[in-house]
Structure formats: structure tokens, C-alpha cells
N, C-alpha and C. Protein backbone atom coordinates (compact mmCIF):
# COMPACT_ATOMS: atom_id res chain seq x y z
N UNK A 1 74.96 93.41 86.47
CA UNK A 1 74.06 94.07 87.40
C UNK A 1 74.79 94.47 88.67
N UNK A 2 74.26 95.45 89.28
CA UNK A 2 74.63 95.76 90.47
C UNK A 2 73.66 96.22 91.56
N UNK A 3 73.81 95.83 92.48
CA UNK A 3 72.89 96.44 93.50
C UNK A 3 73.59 96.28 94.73
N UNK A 4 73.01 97.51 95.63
CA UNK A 4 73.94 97.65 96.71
C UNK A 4 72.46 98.04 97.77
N UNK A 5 72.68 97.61 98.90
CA UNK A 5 71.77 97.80 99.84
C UNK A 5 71.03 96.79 100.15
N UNK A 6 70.10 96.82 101.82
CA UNK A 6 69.35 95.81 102.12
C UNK A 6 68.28 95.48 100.95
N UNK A 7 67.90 94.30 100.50
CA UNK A 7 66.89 93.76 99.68
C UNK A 7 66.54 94.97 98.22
N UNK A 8 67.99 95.02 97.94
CA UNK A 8 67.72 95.95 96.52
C UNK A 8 68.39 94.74 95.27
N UNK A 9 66.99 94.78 94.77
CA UNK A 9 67.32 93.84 93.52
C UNK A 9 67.29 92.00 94.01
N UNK A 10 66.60 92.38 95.48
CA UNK A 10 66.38 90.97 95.98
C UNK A 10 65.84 89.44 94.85
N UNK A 11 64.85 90.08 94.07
CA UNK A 11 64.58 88.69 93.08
C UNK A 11 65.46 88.81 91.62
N UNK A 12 65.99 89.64 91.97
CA UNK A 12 66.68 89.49 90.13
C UNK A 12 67.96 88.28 90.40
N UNK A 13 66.99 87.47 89.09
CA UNK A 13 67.90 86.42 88.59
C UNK A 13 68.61 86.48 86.91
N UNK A 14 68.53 87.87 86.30
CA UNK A 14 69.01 87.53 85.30
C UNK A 14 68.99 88.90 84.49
N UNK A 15 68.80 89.17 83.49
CA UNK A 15 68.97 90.81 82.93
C UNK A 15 69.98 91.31 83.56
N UNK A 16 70.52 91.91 82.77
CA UNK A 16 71.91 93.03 82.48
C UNK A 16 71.54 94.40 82.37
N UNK A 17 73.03 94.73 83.13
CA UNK A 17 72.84 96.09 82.96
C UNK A 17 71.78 97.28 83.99
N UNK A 18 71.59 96.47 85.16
CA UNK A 18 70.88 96.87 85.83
C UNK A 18 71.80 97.38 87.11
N UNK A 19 71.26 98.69 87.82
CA UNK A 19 71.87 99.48 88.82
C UNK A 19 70.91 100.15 89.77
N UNK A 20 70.98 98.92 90.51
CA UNK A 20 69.71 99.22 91.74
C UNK A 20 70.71 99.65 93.33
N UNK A 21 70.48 101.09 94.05
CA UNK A 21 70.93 101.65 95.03
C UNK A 21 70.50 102.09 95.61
N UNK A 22 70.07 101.42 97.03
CA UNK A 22 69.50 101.86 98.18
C UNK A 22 68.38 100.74 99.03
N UNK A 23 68.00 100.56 100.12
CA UNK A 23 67.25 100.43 100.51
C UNK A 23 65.80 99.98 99.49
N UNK A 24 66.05 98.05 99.28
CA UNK A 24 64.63 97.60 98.33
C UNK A 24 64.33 98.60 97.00
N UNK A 25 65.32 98.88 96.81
CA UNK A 25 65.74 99.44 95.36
C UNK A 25 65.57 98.00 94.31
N UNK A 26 64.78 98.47 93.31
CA UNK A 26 64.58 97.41 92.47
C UNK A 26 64.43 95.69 93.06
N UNK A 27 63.44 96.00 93.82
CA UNK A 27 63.44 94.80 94.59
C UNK A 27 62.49 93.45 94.25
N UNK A 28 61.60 93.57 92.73
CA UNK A 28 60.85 93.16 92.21
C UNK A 28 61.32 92.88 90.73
N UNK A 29 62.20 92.94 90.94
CA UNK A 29 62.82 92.67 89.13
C UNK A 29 62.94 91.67 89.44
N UNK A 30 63.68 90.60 88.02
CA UNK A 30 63.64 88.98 88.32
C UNK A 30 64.64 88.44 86.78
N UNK A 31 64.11 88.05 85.73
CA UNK A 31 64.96 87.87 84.69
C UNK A 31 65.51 87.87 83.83
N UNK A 32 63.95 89.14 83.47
CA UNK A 32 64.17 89.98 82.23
C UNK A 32 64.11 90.87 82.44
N UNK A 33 64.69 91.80 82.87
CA UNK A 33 64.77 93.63 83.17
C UNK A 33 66.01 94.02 82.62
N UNK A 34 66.01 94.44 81.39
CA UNK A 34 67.91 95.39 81.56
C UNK A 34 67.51 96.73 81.63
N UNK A 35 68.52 97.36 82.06
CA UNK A 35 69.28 98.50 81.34
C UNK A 35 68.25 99.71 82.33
N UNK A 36 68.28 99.34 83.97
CA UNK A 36 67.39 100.32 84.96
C UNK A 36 68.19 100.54 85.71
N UNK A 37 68.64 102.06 85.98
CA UNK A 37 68.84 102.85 87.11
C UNK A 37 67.63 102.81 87.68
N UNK A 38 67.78 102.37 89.53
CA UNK A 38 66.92 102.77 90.63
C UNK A 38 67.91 103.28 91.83
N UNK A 39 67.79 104.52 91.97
CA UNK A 39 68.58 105.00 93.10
C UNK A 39 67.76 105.15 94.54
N UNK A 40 67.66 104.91 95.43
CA UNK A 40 66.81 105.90 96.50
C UNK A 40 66.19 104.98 97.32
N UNK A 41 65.83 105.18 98.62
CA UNK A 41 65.07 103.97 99.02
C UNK A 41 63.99 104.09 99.20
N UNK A 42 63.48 102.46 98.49
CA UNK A 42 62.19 101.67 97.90
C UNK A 42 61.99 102.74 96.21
N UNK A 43 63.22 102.88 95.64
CA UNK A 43 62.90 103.57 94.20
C UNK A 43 62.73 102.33 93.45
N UNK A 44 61.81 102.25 92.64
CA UNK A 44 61.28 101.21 91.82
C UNK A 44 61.09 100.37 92.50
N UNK A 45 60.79 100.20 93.93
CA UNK A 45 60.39 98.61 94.12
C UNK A 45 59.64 97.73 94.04
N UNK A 46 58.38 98.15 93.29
CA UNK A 46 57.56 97.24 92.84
C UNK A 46 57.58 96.81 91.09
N UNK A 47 58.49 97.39 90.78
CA UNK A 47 58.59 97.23 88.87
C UNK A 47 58.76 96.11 88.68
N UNK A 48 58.09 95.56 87.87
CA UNK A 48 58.19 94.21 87.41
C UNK A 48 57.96 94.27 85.65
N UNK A 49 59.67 93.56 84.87
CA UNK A 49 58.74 93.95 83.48
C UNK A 49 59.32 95.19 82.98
N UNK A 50 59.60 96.22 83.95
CA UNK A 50 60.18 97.25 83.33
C UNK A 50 61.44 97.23 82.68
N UNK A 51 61.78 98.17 81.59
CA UNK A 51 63.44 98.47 81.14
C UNK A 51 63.41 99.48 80.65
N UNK A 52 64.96 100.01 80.43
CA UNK A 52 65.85 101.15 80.17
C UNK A 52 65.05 102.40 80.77
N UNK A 53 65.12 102.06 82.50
CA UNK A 53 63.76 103.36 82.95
C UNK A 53 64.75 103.58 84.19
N UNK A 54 64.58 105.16 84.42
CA UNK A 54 65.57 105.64 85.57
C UNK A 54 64.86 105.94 86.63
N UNK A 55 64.78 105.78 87.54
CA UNK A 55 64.03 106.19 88.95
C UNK A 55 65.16 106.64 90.35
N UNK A 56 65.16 107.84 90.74
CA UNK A 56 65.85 108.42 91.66
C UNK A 56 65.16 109.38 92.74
N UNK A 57 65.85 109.14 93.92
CA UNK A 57 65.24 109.52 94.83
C UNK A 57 64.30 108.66 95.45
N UNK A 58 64.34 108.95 97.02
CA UNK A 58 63.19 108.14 97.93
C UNK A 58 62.12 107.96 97.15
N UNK A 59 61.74 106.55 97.52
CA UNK A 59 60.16 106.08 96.58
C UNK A 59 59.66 106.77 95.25
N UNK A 60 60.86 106.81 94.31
CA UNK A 60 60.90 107.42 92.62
C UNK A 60 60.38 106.15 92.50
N UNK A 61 58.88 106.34 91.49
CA UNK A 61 58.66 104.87 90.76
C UNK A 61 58.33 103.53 92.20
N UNK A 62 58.01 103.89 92.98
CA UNK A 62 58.16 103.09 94.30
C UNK A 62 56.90 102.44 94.43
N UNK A 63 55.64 102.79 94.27
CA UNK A 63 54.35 101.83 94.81
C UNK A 63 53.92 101.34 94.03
N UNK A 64 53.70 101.58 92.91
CA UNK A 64 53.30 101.27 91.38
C UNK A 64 53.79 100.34 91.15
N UNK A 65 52.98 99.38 90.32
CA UNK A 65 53.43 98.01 89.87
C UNK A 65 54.31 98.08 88.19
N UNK A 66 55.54 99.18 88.19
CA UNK A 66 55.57 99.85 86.92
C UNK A 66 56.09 98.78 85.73
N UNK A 67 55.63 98.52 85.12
CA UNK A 67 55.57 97.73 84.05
C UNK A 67 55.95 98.67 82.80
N UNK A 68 55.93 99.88 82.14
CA UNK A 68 56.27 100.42 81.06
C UNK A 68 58.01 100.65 81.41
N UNK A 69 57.95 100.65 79.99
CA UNK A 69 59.77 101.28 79.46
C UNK A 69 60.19 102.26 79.76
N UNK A 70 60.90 102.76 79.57
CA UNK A 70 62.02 104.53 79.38
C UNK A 70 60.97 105.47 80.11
N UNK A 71 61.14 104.67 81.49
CA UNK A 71 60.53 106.20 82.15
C UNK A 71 61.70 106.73 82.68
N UNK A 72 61.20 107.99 83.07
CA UNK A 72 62.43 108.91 84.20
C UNK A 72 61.69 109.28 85.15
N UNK A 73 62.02 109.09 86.18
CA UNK A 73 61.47 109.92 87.70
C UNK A 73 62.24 110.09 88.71
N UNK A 74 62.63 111.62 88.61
CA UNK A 74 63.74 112.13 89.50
C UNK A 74 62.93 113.01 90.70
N UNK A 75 63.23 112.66 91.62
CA UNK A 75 62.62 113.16 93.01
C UNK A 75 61.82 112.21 93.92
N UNK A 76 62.01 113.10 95.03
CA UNK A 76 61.20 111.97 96.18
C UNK A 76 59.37 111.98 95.94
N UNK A 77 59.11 110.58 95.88
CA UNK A 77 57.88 110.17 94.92
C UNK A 77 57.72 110.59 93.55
N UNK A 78 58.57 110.74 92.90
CA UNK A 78 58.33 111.26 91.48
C UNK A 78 57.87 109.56 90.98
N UNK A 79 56.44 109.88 90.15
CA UNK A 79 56.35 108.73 89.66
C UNK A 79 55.40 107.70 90.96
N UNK A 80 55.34 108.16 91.79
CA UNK A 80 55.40 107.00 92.55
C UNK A 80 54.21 105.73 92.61
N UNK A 81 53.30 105.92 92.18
CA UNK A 81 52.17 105.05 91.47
C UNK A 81 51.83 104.40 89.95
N UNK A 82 52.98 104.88 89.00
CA UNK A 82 53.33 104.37 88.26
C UNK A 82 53.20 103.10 87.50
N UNK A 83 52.50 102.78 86.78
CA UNK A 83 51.91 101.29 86.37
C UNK A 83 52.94 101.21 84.61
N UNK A 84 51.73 100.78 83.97
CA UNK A 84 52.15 100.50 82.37
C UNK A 84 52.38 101.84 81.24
N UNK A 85 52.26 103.09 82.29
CA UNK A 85 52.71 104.30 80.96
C UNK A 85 53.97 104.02 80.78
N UNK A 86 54.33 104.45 79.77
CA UNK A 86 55.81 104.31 78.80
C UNK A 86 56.25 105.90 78.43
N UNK A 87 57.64 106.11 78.60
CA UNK A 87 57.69 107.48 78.15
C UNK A 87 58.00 108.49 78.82
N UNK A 88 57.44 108.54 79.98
CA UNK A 88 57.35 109.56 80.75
C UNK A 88 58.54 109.96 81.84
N UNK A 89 58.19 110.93 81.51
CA UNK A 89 59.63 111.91 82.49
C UNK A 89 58.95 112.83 83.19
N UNK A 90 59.63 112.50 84.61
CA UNK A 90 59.06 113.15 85.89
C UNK A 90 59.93 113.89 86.73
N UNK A 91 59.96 114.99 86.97
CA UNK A 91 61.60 115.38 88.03
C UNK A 91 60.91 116.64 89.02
N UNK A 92 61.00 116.29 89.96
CA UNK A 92 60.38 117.04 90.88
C UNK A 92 59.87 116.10 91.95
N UNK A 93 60.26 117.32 93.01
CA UNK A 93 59.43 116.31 94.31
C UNK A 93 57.88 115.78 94.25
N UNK A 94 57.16 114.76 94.45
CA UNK A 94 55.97 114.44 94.22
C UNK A 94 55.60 114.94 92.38
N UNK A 95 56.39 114.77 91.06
CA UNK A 95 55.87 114.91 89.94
C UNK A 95 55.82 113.56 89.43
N UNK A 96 53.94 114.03 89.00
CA UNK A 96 53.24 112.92 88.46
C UNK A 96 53.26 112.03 90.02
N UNK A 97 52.77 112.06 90.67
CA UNK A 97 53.29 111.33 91.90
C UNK A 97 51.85 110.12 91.75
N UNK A 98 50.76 110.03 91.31
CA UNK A 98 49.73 109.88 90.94
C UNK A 98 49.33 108.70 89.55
N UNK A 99 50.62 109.18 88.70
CA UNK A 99 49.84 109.08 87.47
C UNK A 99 50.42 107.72 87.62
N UNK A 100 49.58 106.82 86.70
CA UNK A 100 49.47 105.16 86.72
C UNK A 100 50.19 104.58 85.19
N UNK A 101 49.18 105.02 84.02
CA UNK A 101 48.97 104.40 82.72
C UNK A 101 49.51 105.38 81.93
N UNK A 102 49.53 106.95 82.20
CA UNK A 102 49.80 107.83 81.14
C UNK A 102 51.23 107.44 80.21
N UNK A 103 51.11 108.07 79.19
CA UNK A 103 51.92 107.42 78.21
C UNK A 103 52.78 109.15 77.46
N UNK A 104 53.67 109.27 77.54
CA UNK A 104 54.66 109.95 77.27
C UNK A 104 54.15 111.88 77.78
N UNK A 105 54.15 111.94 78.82
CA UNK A 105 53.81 113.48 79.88
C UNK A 105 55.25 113.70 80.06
N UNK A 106 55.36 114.97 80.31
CA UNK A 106 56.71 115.39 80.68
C UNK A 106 56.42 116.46 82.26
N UNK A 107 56.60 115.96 83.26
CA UNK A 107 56.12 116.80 84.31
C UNK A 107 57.53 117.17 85.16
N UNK A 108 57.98 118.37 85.26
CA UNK A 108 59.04 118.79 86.21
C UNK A 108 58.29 120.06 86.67
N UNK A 109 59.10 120.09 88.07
CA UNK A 109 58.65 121.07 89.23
C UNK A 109 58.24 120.35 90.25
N UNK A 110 57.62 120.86 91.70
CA UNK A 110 57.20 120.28 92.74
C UNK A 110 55.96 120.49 92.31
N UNK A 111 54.97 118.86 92.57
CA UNK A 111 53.65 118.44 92.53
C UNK A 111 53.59 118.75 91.13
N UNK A 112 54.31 119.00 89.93
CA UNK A 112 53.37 118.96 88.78
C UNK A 112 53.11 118.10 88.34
N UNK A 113 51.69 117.59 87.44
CA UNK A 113 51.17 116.85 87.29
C UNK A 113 50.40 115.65 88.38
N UNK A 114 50.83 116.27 89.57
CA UNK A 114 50.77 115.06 90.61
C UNK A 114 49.37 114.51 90.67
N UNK A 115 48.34 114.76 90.14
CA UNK A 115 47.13 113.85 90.50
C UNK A 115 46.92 113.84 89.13
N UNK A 116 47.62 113.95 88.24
CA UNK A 116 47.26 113.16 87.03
C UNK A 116 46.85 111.48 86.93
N UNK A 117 45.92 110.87 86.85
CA UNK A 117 45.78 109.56 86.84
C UNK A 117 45.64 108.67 85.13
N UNK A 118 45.10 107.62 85.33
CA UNK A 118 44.54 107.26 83.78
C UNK A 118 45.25 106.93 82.91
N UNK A 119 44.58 107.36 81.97
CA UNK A 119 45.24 107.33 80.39
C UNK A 119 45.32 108.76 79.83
N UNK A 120 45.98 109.53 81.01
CA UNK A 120 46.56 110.97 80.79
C UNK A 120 47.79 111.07 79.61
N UNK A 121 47.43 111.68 78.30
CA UNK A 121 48.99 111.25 77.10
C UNK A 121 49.27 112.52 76.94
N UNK A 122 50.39 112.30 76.73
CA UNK A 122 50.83 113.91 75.53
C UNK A 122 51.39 114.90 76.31
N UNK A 123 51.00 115.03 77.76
CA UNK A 123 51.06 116.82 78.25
C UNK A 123 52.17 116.57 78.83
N UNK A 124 52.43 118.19 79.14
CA UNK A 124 53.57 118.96 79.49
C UNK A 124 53.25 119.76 80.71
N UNK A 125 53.62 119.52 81.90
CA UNK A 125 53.52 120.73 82.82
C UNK A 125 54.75 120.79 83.39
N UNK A 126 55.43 122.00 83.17
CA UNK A 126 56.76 122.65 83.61
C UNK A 126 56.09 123.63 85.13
N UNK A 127 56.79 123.34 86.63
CA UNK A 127 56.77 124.33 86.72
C UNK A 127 55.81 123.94 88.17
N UNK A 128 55.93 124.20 89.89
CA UNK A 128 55.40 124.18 90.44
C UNK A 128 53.94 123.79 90.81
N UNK A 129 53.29 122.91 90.64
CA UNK A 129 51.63 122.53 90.58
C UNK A 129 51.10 122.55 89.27
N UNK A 130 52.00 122.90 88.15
CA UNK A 130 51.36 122.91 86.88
C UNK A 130 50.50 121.92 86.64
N UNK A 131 49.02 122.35 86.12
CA UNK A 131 48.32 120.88 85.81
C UNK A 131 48.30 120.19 86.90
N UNK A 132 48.34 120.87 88.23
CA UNK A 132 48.17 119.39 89.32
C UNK A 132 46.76 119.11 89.66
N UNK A 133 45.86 119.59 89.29
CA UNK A 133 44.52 119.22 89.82
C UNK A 133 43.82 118.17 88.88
N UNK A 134 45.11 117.82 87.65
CA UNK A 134 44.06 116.86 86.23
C UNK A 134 44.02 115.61 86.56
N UNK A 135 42.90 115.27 87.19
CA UNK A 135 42.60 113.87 87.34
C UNK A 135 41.94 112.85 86.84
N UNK A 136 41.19 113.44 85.20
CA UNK A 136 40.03 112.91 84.71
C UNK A 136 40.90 112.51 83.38
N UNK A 137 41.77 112.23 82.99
CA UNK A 137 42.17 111.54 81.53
C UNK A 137 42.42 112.63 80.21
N UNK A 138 43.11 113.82 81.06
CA UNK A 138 43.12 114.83 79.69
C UNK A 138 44.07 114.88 78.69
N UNK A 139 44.52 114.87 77.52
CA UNK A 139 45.60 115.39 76.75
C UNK A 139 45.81 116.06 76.23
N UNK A 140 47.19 115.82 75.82
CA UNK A 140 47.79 117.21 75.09
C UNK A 140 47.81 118.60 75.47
N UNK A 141 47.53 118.43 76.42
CA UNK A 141 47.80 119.72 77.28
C UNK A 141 49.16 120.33 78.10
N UNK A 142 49.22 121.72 77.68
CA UNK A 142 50.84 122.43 77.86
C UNK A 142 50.46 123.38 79.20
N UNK A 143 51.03 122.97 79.97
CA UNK A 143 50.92 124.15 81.36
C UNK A 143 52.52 124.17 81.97
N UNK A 144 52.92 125.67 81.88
CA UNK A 144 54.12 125.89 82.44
C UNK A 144 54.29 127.36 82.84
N UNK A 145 54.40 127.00 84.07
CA UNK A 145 54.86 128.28 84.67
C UNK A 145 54.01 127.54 86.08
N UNK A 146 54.21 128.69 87.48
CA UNK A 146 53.30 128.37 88.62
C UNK A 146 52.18 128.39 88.64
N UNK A 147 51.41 127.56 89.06
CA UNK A 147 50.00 127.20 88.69
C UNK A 147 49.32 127.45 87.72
N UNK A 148 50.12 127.12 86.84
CA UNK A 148 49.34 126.96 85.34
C UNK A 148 48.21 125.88 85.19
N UNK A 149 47.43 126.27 84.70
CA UNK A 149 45.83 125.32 84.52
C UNK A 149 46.08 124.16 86.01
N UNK A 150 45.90 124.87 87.45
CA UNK A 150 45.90 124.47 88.24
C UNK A 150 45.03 123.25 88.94
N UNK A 151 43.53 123.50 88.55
CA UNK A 151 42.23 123.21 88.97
C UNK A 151 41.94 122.44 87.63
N UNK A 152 42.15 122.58 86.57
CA UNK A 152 42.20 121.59 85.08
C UNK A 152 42.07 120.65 85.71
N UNK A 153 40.66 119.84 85.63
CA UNK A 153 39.93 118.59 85.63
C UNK A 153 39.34 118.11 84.99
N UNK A 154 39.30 117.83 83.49
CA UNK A 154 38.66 117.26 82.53
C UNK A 154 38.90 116.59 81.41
N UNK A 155 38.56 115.10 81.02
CA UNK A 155 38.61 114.15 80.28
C UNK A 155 38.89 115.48 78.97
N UNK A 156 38.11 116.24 78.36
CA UNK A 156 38.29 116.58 77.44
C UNK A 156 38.91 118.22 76.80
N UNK A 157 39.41 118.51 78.25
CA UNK A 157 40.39 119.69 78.09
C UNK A 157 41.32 119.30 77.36
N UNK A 158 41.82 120.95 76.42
CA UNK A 158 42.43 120.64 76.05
C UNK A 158 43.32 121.76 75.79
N UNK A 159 44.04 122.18 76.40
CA UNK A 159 44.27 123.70 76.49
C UNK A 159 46.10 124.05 77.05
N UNK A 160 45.71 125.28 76.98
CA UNK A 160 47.82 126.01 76.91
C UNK A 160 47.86 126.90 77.12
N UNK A 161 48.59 126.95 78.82
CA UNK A 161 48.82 127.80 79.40
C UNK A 161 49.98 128.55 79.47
N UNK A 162 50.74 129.36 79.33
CA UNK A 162 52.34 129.56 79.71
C UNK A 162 51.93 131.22 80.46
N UNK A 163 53.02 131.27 81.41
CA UNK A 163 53.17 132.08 82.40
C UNK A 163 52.43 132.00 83.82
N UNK A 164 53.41 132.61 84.29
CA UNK A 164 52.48 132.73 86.28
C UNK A 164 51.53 132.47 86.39
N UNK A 165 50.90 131.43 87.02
CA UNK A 165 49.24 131.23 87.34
C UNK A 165 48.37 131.52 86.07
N UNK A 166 48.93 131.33 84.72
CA UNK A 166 48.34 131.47 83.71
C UNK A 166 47.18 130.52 83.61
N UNK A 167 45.81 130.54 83.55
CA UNK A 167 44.63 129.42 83.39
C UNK A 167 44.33 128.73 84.62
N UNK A 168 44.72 129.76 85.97
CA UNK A 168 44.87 129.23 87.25
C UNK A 168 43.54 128.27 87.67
N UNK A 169 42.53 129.66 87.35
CA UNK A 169 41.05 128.96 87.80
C UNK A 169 40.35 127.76 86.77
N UNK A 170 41.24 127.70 85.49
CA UNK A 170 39.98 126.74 84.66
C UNK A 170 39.95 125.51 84.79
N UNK A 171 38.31 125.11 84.84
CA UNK A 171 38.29 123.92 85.31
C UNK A 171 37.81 122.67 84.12
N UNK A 172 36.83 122.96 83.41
CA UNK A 172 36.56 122.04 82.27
C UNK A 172 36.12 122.94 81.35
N UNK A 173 36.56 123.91 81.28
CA UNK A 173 36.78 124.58 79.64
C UNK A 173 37.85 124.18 78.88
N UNK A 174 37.75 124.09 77.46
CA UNK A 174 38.75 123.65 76.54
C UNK A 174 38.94 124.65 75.35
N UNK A 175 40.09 123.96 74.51
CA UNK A 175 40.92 124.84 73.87
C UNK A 175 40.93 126.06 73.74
N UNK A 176 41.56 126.44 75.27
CA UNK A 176 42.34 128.37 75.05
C UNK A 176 44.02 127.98 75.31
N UNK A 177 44.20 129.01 74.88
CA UNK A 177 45.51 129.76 74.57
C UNK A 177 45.66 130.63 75.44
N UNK A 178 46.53 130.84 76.74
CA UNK A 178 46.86 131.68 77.61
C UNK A 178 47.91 131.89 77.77
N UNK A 179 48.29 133.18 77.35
CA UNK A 179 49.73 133.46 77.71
C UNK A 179 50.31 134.61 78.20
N UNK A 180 51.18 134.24 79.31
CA UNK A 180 51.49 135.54 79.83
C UNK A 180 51.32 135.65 81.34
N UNK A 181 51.65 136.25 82.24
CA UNK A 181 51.71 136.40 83.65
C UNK A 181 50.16 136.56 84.02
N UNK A 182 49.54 135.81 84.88
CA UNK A 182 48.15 135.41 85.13
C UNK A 182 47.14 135.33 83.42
N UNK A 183 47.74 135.08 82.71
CA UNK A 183 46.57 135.27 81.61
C UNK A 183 45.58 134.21 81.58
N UNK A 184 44.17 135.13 81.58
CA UNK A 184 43.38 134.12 81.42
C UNK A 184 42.85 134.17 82.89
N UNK A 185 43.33 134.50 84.15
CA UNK A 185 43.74 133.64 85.26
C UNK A 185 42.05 133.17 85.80
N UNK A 186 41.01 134.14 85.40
CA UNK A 186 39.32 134.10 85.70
C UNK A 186 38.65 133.02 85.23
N UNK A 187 39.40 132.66 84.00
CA UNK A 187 38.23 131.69 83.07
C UNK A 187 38.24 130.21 84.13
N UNK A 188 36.96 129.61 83.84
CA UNK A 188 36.69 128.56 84.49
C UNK A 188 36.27 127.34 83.42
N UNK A 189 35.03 127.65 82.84
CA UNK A 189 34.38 126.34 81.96
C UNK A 189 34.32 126.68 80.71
N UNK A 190 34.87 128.44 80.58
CA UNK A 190 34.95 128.79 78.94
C UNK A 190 35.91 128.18 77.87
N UNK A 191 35.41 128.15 76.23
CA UNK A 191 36.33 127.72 75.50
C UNK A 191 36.89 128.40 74.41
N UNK A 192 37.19 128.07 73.86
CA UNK A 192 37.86 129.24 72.56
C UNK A 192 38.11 130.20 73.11
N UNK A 193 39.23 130.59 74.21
CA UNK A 193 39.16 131.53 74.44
C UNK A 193 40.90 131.65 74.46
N UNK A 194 41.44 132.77 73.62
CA UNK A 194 42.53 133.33 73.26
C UNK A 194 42.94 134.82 74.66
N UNK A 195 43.64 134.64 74.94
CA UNK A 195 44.54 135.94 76.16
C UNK A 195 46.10 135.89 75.96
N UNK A 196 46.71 136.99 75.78
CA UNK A 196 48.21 137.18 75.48
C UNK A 196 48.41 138.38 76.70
N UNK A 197 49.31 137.97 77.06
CA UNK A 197 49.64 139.19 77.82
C UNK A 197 49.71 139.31 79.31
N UNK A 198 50.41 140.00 80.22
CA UNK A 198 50.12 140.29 81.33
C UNK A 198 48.49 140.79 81.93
């Protein structure tokens, strides 16, 4: 193990393979943790329980009591409430900054996914605010591009956006297909609804 900085990796008594840097970097580990990059200060400092999970940047993985495996969270607060999801990869300033329990999301860009909470699984938002308004437990949902399914608030959305502000306005309509530079960008609570195109 290694750790460098004031109170980084302060309780670890045991697990290998651990690389805590900065300022209360991994400062809650203890005897069983291997195989965690925490770079940044207060990155991972409340993980307890966690392994083979990377956290970088100021407060990556930082308030959250993160308990799941093989996460990634690259950026300042990426991750930063972070509990028992497993899986998940975060890279962007404030991505997923929110989410607690979700279990394998892939969120890069600034704020995407960031108020994702719950037992949010499956989704994908690439891409500036993608999906940042989903706060109700949705899955499997693909939003990429800038403000893709922006306002998306619902347990049972389930929908795919790609391009510019593609599905900007929808809010608890489910399964459409939007694709393309604003496509879609009007719909709100509609479903089955198919758009290709600029």
C-alpha cells in the first residue's frame, strides 16, 4: 500500500495494493480493501468495504459511504455520494455526482447523470447534462450528446436519445427513439414515439 498525504489511508491496517494520494484520500479503509486508486483530496474518503475501484480528482467518490467494487470516478465530485452500486464509471466534473446504489451506468461529460439517485441500472449518458434531471430510479436508458433526455424523471422511462439536445424536453414519456440534432426535442410525456433526423 501506499499513501501519501495528511490522513490519507489513516485507518488502513491491512489489504494490498492500495494507492491513496492526497489530502484524507482513502481515509476510511481498514483491512480488507485491495487493489484502490484514490487520487485527489478527500477522493474516496468515506469507502469502507470497497475494491479494485478508481476515484480521481477532488472529492471523486468522497461523501458516500462507497461500499461497491470496480467503480471509476474521474473528476471533481465524480461519484461523490456514492454508496453500494458496483460497476459504474463516472468521468466528468460533477458525473453521477448524486447517484448512491446504481449498479453498472456509464456517465461522462460535465453533470451527466448528476442527480441520478436509487437503484438507477443499465444507462448511459455521454455528454454534457445528459440524463441529468433522472432522479426517480430509471433504466436502461441511452442519452448522448448535450442535453440529451435532460428533464427525464421517471421510475419507468425508458428511452434513447442520441444527438444535440435530442429528447431535451421529455419528462415521463417512455420508449422513443430519438435521433439526431434536437430530435424529438418537443416531446414531453409521449411514448412510442420514433424521430430520426435533424
Amino acid at each position: 500500500n501506499t499513501a501519501i498525504g495528511g490522513l490519507a489511508g489513516a485507518e488502513l491496517d491491512g489489504g494490498t495494493g492500495n494507492t491513496l494520494v492526497g489530502y484524507n484520500a482513502g481515509n476510511q479503509l481498514d483491512a480488507n480493501e485491495s487493489g484502490n486508486t484514490f487520487i485527489g483530496h478527500d477522493a474516496g474518503s468515506n469507502a469502507d468495504g470497497v475494491e479494485d475501484s478508481t476515484f480521481i480528482g477532488a472529492y471523486a467518490g468522497g461523501l458516500g459511504i462507497a461500499t461497491g467494487n470496480n467503480n471509476v470516478a474521474v473528476g471533481y465530485a465524480a461519484g461523490y455520494d456514492l454508496t453500494d452500486g458496483p460497476g459504474n464509471v463516472l468521468v466528468g466534473y460533477g458525473a453521477g455526482a448524486n447517484m448512491t446504489t446504481g449498479d453498472y451506468n456509464v456517465a461522462i461529460g460535465f453533470q451527466a447523470a448528476d442527480a441520478m439517485v436509487g437503484a438507477s441500472d443499465y444507462n448511459i449518458a455521454i455528454g454534457a447534462n445528459a440524463l441529468g434531471g433522472e432522479a426517480s430510479g430509471a433504466d436502461s436508458c441511452i442519452a448522448i450528446g448535450l442535453n440529451a433526455l435532460l428533464v427525464q424523471n421517471h421510475a419507468d422511462a425508458i428511452n434513447l436519445a442520441i444527438g444535440l439536445k435530442a429528447g431535451e424536453a421529455v419528462t415521463s414519456g417512455t420508449q422513443n427513439v430519438l435521433i439526431g440534432h434536437e430530435a424529438g426535442k418537443a416531446i414531453q410525456d409521449d411514448n412510442n414515439n420514433t424521430a430520426l433526423g435533424y
